[in-house]
Protein backbone atom coordinates (compact mmCIF):
# COMPACT_ATOMS: atom_id res chain seq x y z
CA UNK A 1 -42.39 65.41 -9.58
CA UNK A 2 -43.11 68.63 -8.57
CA UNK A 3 -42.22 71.53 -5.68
CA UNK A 4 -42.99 74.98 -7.19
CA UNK A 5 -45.22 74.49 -10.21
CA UNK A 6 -43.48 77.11 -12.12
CA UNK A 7 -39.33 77.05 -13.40
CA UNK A 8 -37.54 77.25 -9.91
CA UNK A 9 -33.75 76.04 -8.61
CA UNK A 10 -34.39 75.67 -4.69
CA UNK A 11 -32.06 74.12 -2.17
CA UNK A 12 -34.54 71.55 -0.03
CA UNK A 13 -33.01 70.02 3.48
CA UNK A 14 -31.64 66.35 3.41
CA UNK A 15 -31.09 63.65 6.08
CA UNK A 16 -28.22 61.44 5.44
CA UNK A 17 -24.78 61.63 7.39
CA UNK A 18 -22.71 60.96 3.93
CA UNK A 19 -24.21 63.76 2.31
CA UNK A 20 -24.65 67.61 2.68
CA UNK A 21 -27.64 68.31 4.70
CA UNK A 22 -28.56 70.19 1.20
CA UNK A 23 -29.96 69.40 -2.23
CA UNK A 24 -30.98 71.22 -4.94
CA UNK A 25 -34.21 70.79 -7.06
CA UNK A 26 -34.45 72.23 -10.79
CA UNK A 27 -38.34 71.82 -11.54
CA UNK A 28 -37.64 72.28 -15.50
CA UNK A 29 -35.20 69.39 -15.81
CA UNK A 30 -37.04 67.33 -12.31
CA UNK A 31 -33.65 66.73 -11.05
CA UNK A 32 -32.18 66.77 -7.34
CA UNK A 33 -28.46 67.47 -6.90
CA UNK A 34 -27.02 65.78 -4.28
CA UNK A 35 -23.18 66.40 -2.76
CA UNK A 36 -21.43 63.72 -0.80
CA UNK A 37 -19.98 64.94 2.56
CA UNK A 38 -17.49 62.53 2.48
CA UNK A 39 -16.44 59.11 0.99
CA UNK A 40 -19.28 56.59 0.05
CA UNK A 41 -17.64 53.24 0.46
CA UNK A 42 -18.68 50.23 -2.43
CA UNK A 43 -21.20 47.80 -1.89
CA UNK A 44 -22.90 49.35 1.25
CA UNK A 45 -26.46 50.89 1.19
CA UNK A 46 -26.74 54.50 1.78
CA UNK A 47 -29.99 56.12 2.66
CA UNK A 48 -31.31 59.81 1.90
CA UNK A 49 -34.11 61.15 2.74
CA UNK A 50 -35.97 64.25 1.74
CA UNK A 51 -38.78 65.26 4.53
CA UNK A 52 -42.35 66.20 3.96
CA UNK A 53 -41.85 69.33 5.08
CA UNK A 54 -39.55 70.42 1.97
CA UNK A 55 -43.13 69.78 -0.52
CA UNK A 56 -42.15 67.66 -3.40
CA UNK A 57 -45.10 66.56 -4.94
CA UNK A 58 -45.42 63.08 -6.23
CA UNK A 59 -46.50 62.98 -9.99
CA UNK A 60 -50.37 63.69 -10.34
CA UNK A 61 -50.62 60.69 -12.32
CA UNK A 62 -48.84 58.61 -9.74
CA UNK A 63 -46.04 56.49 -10.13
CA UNK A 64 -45.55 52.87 -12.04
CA UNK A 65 -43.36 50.61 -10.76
CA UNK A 66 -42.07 49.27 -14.40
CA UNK A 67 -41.27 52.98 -15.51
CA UNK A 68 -37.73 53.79 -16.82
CA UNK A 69 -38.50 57.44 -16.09
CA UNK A 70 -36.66 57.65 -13.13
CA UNK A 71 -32.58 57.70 -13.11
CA UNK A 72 -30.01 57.67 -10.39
CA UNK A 73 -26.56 59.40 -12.54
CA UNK A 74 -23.24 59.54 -10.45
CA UNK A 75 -21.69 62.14 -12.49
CA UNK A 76 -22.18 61.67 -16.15
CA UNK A 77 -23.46 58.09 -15.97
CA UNK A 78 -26.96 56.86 -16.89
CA UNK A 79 -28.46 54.03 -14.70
CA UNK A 80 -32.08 53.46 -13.87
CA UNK A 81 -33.52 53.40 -10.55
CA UNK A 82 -34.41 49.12 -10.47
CA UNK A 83 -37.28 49.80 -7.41
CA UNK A 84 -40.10 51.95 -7.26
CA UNK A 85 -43.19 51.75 -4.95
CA UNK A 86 -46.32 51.88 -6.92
CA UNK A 87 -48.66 54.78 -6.19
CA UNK A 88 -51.94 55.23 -8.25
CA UNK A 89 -53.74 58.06 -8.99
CA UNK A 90 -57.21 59.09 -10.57
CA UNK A 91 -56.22 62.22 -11.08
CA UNK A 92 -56.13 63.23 -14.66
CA UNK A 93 -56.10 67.02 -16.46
CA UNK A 94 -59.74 67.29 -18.05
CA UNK A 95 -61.76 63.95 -16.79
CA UNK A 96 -63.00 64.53 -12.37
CA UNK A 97 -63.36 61.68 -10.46
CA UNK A 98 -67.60 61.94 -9.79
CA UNK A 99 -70.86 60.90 -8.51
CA UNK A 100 -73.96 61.97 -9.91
CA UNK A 101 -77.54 60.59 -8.92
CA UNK A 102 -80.52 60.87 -11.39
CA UNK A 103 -84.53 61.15 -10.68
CA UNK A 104 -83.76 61.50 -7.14
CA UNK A 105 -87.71 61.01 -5.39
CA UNK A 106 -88.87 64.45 -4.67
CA UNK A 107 -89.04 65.55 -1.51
CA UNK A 108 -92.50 64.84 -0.91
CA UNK A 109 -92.99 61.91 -2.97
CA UNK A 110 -94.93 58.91 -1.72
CA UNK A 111 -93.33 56.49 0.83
CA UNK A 112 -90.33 54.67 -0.56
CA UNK A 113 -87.78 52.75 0.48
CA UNK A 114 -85.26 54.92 2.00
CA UNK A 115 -85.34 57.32 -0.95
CA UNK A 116 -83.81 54.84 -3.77
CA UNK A 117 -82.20 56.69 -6.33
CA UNK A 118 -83.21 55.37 -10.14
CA UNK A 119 -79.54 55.81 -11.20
CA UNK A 120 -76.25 56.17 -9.55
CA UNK A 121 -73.34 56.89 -11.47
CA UNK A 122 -69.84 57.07 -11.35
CA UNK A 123 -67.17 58.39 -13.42
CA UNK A 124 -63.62 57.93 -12.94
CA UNK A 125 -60.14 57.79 -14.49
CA UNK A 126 -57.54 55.08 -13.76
CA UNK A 127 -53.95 56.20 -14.38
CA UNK A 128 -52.57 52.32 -13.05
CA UNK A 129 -53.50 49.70 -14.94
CA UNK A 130 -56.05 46.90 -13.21
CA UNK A 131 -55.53 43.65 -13.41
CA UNK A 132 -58.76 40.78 -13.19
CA UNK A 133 -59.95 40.51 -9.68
CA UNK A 134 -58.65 43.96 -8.09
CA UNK A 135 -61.48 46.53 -6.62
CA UNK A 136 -62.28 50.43 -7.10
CA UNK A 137 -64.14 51.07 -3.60
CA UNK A 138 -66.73 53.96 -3.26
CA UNK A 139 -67.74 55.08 0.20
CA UNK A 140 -71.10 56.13 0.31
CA UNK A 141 -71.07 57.70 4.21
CA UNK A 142 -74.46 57.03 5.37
CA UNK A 143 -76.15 56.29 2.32
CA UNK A 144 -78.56 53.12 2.66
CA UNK A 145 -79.49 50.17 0.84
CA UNK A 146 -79.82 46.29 1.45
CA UNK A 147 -77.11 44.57 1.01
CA UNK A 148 -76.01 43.16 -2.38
CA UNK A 149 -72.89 40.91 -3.74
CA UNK A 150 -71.69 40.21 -7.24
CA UNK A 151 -74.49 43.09 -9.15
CA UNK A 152 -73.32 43.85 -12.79
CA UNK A 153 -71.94 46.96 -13.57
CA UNK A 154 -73.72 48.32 -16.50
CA UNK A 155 -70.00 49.30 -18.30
CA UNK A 156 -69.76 49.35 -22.19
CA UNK A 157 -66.31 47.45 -22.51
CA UNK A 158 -65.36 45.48 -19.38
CA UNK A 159 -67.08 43.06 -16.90
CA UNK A 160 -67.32 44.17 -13.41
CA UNK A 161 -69.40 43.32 -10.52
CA UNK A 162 -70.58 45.76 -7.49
CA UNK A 163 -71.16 44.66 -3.87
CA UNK A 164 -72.09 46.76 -0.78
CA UNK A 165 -71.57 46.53 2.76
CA UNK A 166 -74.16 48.57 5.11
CA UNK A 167 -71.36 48.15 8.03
CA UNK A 168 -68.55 50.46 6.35
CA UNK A 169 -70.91 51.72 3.69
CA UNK A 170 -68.39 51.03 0.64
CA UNK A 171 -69.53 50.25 -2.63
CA UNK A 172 -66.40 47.77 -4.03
CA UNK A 173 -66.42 46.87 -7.33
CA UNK A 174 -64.50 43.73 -8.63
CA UNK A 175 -63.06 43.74 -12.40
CA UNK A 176 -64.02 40.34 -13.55
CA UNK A 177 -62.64 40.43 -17.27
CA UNK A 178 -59.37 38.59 -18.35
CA UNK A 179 -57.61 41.47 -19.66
CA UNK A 180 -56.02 43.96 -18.11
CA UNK A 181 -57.33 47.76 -18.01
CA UNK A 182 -55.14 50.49 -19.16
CA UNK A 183 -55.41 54.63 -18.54
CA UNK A 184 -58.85 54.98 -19.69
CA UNK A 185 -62.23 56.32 -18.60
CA UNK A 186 -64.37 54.45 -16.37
CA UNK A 187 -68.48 54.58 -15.96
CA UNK A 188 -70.28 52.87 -13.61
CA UNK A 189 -74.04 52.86 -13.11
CA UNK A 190 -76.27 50.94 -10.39
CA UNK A 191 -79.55 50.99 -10.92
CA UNK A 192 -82.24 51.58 -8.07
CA UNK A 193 -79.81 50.39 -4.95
CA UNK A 194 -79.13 53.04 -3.42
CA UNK A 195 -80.61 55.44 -1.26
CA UNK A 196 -79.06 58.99 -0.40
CA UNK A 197 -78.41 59.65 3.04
CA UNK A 198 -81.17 61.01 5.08
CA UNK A 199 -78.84 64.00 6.37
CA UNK A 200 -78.53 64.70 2.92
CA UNK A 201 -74.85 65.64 1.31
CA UNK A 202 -73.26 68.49 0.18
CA UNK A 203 -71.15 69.97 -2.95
CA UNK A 204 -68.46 67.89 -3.46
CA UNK A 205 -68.96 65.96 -0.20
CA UNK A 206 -65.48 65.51 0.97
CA UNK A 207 -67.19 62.32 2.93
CA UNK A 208 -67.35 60.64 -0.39
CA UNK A 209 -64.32 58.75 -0.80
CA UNK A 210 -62.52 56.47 -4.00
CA UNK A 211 -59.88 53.73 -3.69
CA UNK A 212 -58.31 50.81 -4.87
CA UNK A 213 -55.85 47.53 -4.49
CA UNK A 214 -54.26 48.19 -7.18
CA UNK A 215 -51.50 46.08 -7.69
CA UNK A 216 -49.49 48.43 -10.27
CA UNK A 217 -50.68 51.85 -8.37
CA UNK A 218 -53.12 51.52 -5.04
CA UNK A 219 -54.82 54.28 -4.21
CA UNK A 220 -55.79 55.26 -0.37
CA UNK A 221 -59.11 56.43 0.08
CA UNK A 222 -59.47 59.89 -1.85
CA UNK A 223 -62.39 62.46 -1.54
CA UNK A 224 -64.25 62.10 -5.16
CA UNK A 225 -63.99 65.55 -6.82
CA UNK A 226 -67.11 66.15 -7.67
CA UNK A 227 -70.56 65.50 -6.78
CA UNK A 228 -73.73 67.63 -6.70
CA UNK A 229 -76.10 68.70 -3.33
CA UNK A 230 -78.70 67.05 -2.36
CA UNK A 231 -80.89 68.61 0.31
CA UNK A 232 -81.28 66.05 3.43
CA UNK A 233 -84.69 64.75 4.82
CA UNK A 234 -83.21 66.30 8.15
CA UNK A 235 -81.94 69.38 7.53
CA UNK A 236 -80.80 69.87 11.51
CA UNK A 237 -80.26 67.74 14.30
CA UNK A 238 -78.23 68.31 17.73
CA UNK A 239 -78.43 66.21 20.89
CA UNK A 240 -76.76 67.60 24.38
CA UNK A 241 -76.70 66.15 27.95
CA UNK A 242 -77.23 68.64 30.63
CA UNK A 243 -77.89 68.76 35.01
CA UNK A 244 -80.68 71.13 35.53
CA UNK A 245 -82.42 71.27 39.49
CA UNK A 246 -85.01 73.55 39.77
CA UNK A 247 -86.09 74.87 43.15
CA UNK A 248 -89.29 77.39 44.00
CA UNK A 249 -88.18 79.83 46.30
CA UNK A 250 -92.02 80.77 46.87
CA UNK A 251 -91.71 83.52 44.61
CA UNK A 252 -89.93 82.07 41.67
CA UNK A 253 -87.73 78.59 40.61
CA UNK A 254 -84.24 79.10 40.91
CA UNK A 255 -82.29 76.83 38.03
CA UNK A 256 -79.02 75.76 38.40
CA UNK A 257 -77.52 74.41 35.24
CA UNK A 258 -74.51 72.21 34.98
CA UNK A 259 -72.41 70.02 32.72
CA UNK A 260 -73.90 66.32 32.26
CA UNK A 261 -71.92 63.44 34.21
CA UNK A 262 -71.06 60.38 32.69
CA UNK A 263 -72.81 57.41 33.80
CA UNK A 264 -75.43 59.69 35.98
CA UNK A 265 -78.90 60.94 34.56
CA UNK A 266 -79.40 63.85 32.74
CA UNK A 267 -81.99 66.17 30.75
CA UNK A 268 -81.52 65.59 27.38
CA UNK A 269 -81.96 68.37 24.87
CA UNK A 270 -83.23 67.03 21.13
CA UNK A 271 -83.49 69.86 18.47
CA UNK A 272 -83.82 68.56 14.65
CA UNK A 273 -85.88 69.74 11.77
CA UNK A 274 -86.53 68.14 8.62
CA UNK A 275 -87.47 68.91 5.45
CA UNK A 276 -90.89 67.11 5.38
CA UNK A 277 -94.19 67.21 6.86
CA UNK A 278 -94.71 64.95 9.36
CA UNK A 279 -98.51 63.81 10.44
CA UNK A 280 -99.49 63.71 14.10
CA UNK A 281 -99.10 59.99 15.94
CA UNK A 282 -96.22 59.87 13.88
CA UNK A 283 -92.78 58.97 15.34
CA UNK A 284 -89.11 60.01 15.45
CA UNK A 285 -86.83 57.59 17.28
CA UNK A 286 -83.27 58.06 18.47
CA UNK A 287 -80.89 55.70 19.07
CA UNK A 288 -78.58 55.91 21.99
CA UNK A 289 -76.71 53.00 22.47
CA UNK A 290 -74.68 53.43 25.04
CA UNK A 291 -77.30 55.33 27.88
CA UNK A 292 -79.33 53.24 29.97
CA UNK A 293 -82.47 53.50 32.07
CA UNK A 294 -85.35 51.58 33.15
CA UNK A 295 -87.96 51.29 30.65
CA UNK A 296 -90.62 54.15 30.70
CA UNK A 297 -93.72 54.77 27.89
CA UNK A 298 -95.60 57.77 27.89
CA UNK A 299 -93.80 60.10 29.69
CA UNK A 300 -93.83 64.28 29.39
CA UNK A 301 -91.35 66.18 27.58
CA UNK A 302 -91.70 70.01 27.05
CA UNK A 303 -90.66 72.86 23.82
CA UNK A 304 -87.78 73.63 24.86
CA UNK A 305 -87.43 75.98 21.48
CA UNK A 306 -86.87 79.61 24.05
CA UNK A 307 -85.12 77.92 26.62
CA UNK A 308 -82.99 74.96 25.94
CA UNK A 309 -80.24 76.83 25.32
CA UNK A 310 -79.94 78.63 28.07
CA UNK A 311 -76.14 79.21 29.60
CA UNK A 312 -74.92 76.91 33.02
CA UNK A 313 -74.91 78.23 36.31
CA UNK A 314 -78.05 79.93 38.37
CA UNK A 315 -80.65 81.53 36.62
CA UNK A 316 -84.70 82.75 38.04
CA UNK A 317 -87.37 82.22 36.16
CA UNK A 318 -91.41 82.61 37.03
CA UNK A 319 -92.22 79.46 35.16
CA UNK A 320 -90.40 75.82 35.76
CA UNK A 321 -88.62 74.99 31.94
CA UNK A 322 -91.25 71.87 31.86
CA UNK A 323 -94.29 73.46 32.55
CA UNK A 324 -94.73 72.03 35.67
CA UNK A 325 -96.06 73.55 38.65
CA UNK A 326 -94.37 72.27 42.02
CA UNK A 327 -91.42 70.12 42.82
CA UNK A 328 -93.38 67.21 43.64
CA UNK A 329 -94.99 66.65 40.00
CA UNK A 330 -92.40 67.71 38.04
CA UNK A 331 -90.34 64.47 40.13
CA UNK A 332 -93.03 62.20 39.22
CA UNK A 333 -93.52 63.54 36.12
CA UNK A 334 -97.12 63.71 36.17
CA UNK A 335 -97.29 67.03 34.09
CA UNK A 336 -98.22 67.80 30.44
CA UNK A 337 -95.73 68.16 27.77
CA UNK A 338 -96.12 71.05 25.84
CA UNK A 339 -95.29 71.56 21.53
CA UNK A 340 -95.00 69.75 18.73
CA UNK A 341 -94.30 66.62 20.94
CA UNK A 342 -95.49 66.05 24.19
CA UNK A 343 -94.91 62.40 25.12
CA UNK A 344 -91.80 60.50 24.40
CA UNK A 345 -91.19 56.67 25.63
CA UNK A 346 -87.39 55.02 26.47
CA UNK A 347 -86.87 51.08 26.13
CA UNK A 348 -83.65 50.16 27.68
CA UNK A 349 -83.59 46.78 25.69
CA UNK A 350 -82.82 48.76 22.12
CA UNK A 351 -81.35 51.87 23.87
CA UNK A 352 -84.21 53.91 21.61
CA UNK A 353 -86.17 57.08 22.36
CA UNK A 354 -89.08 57.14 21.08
CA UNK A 355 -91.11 60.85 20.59
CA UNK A 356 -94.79 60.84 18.96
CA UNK A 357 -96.08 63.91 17.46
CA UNK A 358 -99.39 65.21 19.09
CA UNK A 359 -99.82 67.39 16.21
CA UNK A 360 -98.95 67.76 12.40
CA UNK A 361 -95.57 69.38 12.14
CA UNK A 362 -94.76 71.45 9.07
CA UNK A 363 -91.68 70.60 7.20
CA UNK A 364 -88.54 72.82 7.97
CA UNK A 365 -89.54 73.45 11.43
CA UNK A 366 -87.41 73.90 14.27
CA UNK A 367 -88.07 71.37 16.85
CA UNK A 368 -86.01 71.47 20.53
CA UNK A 369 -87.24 68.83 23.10
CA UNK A 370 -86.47 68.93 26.46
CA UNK A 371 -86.32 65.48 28.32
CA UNK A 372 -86.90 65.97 31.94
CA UNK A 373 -83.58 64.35 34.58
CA UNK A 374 -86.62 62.37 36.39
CA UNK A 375 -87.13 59.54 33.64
CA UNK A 376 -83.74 58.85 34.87
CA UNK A 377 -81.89 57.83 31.38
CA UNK A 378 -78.12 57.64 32.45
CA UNK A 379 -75.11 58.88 29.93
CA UNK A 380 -72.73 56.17 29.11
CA UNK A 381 -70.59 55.19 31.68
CA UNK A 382 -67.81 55.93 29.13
CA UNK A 383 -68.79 59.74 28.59
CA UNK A 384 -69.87 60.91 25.21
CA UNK A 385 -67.92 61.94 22.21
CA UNK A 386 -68.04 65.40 20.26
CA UNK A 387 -70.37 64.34 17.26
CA UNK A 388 -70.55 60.99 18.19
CA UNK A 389 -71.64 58.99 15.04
CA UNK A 390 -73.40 56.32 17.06
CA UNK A 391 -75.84 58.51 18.62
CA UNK A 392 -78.42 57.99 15.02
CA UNK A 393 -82.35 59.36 14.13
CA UNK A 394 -84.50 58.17 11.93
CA UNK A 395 -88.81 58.53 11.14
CA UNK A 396 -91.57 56.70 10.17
CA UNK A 397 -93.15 59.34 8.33
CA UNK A 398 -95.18 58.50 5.78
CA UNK A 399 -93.78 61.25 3.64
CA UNK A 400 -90.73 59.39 3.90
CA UNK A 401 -89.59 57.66 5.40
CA UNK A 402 -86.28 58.94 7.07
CA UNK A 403 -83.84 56.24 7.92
CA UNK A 404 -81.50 56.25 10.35
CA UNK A 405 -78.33 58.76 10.08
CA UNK A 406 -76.26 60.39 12.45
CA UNK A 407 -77.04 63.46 15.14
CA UNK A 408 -75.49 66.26 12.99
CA UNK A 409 -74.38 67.57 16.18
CA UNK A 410 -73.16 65.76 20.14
CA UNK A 411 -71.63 67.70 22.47
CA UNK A 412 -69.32 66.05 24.69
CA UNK A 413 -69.48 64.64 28.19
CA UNK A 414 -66.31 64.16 29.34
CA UNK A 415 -64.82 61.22 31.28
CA UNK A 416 -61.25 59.99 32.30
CA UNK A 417 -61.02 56.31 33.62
CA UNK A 418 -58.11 53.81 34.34
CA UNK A 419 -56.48 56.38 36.66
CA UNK A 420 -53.64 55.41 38.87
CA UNK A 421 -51.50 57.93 41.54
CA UNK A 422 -48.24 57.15 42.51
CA UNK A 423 -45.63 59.04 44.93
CA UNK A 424 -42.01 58.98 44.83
CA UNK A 425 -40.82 59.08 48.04
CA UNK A 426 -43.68 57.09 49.31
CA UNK A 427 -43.13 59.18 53.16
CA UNK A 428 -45.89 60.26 54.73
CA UNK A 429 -46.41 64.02 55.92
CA UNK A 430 -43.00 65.05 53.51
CA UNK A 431 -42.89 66.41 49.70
CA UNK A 432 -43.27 64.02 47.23
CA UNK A 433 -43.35 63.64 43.29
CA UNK A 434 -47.16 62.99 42.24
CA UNK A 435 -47.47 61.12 38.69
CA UNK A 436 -50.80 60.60 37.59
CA UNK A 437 -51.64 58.06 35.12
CA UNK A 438 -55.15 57.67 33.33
CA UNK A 439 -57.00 57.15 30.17
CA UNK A 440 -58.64 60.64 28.51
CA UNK A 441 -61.62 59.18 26.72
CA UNK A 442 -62.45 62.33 25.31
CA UNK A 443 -60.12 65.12 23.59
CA UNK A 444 -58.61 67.50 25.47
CA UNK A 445 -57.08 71.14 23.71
CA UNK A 446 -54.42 73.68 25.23
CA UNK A 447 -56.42 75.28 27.85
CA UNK A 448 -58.44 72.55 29.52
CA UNK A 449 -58.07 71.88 33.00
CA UNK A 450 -58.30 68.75 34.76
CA UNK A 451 -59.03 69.20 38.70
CA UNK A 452 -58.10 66.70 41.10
CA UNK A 453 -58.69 66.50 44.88
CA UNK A 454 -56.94 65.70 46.92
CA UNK A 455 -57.89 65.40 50.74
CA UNK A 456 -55.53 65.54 53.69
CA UNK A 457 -52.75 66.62 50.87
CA UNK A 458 -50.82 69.64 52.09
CA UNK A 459 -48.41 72.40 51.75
CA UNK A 460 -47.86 76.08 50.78
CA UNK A 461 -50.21 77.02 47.47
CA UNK A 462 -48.42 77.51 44.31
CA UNK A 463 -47.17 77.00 40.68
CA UNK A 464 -45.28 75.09 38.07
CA UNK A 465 -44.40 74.78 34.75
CA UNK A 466 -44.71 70.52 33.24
CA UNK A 467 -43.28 69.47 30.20
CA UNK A 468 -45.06 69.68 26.76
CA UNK A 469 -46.38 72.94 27.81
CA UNK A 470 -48.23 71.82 30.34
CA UNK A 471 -48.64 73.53 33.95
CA UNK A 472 -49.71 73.09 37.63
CA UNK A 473 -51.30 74.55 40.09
CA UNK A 474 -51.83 73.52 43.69
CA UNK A 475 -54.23 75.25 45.90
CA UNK A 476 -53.47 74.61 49.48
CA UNK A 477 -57.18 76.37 50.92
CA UNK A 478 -59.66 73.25 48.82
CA UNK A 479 -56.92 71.07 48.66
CA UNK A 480 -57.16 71.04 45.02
CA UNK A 481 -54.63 70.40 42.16
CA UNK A 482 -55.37 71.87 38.59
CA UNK A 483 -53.07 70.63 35.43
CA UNK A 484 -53.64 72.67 32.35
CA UNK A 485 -53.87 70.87 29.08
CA UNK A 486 -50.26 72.28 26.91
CA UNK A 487 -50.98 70.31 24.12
CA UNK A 488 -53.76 68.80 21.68
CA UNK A 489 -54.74 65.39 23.00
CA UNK A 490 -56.82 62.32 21.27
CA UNK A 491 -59.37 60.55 23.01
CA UNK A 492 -58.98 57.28 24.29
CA UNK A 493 -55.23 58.41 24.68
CA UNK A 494 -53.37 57.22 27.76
CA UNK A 495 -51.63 60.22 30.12
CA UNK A 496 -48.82 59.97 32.32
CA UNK A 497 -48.38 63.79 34.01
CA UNK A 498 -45.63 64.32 36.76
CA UNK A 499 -45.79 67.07 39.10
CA UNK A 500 -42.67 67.40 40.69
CA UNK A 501 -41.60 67.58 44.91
CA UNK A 502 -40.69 70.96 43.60
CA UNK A 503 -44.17 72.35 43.82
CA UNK A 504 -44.05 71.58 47.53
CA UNK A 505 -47.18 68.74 47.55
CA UNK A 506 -46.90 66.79 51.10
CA UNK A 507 -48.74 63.68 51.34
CA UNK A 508 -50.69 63.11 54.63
């Protein structure tokens, strides 16, 4: 065990009512002092505990539940400490837990099946011992491959078998052999399986995990230490819901720009860019499961690549964003697209958009789509994420092709559901405490503010402090009532906020 890595005597904080809420650690000799605050009667269990918070460090190597390392001495007595969890660890001083892949296709290599790899390989350590029929389990995050189960491990001494599971995108291997495996060095090598995820990975992808079951030391999932880049087929992609109505003034439109709504249409901005060419009539498809819409082929979408990004609220402009001319066509959407991609198609049945290129695109260009409000595809009812993962891409380029991976980047569209008011007193026209309960389904940070309205509400405008940092603020003039967020909050994280009769709220 460890706290300072170097030869230190620190006093760490203990909980436990028969002892001093003190101890002292000596790293050279790995010993913690302990003082009874009073008498321990015999035969009763006593309980200390020595909080995260104070930083010792279990043993890089982990701990083994059979060791006789580990001593509990009243005084000058020696006794050995009969029950230890097991903890594994791959973790060892010269040998990294890694993945490597070898004669990865080039980039513009003829089509393939979702870029299969000729080897994958990976090294690791095992400080626990493993025992016939326990896994090691690799997550690959959105790597690809058809499923497999019970695929030889090319391994020079022991007999193990590899599965995969496209769902949770772990790699488990079984140990099939009769004897047990000691601390040793482990290789593993699958042979074209595996395909490297289309959004490519990074330097020691932290999203590239190890565990095991381990009876005799389980690990939890662990990033692997080391692993090389590997430049994705799409380099960028980044998907955001927007309101935009456009009106022409008879001299120019005037925009107004506003946060998407869940469950109401939106435009849609698209901006990805991949790393190959890709040939006109060729197609990129995103899949966004939980929007809806009546089916619709052929219809115009516009370069959005000086515009899309444009801030909310009113702006002028000479030309409409989609190129089209009056309010009446750019409803019915009977305009020309203009860019890279100029028609795009939405089937409600597999939640897909569908955009065709109407001319070659060079590889590493920067493509932003906008997707008119008029073809009427509806956010989920249930708001949308930051980064969503189920909002995917992928291309039938030939030079390919891409399969399907995550939008690098969502933005959010908020949405709070399950909400209930209650009042306590229940009297109409006096004060009353409010306490709202609903369900965030997105997360909220110090500083957001949730509005409510609330009509025929009354009384004199003002200000209060909530608990958890919290705060409200009732506006007499729009009958409004603002609570600002005090504290980080999950999504899909239930809320119960009381704002007391203090802050003078009168019911109708």
């Amino acid at each position: 065990f460890t706290k300072c890595n170097s030869d230190c005597v620190e006093t760490v904080q203990v909980v436990g009512t028969q002892f001093a809420n003190s101890a002292q650690w000596t790293e050279s000799t790995s010993t913690l002092l302990l003082t009874t605050s009073s008498n321990l009667v015999g035969d009763r269990k006593v309980q200390v505990v020595i909080p995260l918070e104070e930083g010792i460090r279990l043993p890089q190597v982990g701990l083994d539940p059979f060791s006789r390392e580990f001593t509990l001495c009243p005084a000058a007595t020696d006794c050995d400490i009969n029950s230890i969890p097991a903890v594994g660890s791959f973790i060892h001083p010269t040998i990294q837990t890694e993945l490597r892949y070898s004669q990865v296709p080039p980039a513009y290599a003829p089509s393939q099946a979702g870029r299969i790899t000729e080897v994958l390989t990976i090294r690791f350590w095992n400080n626990m011992r493993i025992l016939t029929g326990e896994k090691v389990v690799v997550t690959l995050l959105d790597f690809t491959a058809d499923e497999f189960i019970g695929f030889p491990v090319i391994d020079s001494n022991f007999e193990w078998s590899a599965s995969w599971s496209r769902q949770t995108y772990e790699l488990t291997f079984v140990y099939k052999g009769a004897a047990p495996i000691d601390a040793r060095s482990n290789l593993f090598t699958i042979q074209n399986k595996m395909a490297v995820a289309s959004n490519g990975v990074a330097q020691n992808d932290p999203n590239l995990l190890i565990s095991t079951d381990a009876r005799n030391g389980p690990v939890l999932p662990t990033a692997i230490t080391k692993s090389p880049f590997v430049l994705g087929l799409i380099r960028t992609s980044e998907l955001t819901f927007v309101k935009r109505r456009c009106v022409f003034n008879g001299f120019q439109w005037v925009c107004l720009k506003s946060l998407a709504q869940a469950g109401d249409s939106a435009e849609i901005r698209f901006a990805f860019s991949f790393s190959i060419f890709l040939s006109k009539d060729e197609t990129v498809t995103l899949h966004l499961p939980d929007c809806s819409g009546l089916d619709r082929s052929n219809f115009p979408v516009t370069d959005g690549s000086g515009f899309g990004a444009d801030p909310l609220g009113q702006s002028l402009r000479e030309t409409h964003p989609y190129s089209c001319n009056t309010e009446a066509i750019c409803a019915a959407l009977s305009y020309t697209g203009t860019g890279y991609f100029r028609r795009a198609s939405w089937s409600d049945s597999a939640r897909t958009l569908t955009l065709t290129a109407h001319v070659n695109v060079p590889g590493n260009t920067n493509i932003v789509l906008l997707l008119p409000q008029a073809a009427g595809i509806l956010v989920s009812g249930n708001g949308v994420r930051t980064n969503a993962r189920e909002y995917r891409m992928r291309s039938n380029a030939v030079l390919g092709p891409v399969p399907e991976a995550p939008v690098k980047a969502v933005t959010p569209v908020g949405q709070i559901s399950d909400m209930s008011l209650q009042f306590d007193p229940p009297t109409p026209g006096g004060n009353s405490t409010l306490t709202f309960r609903f369900l965030a389904r997105m997360p909220l940070t110090p500083g957001d503010i949730l509005t409510f309205t609330l009509r025929h509400f009354h009384g004199p405008s003002g200000v209060g402090d909530l608990p958890n940092g919290w705060t409200a603020s009732w506006d007499a003039s729009n009958v409004r009532l603002q609570l600002t967020v005090g504290q980080s909050v999950l999504a899909e994280t239930m809320l119960t906020v009381q704002v007391p009769n203090t802050l003078g709220i009168a019911l109708p």
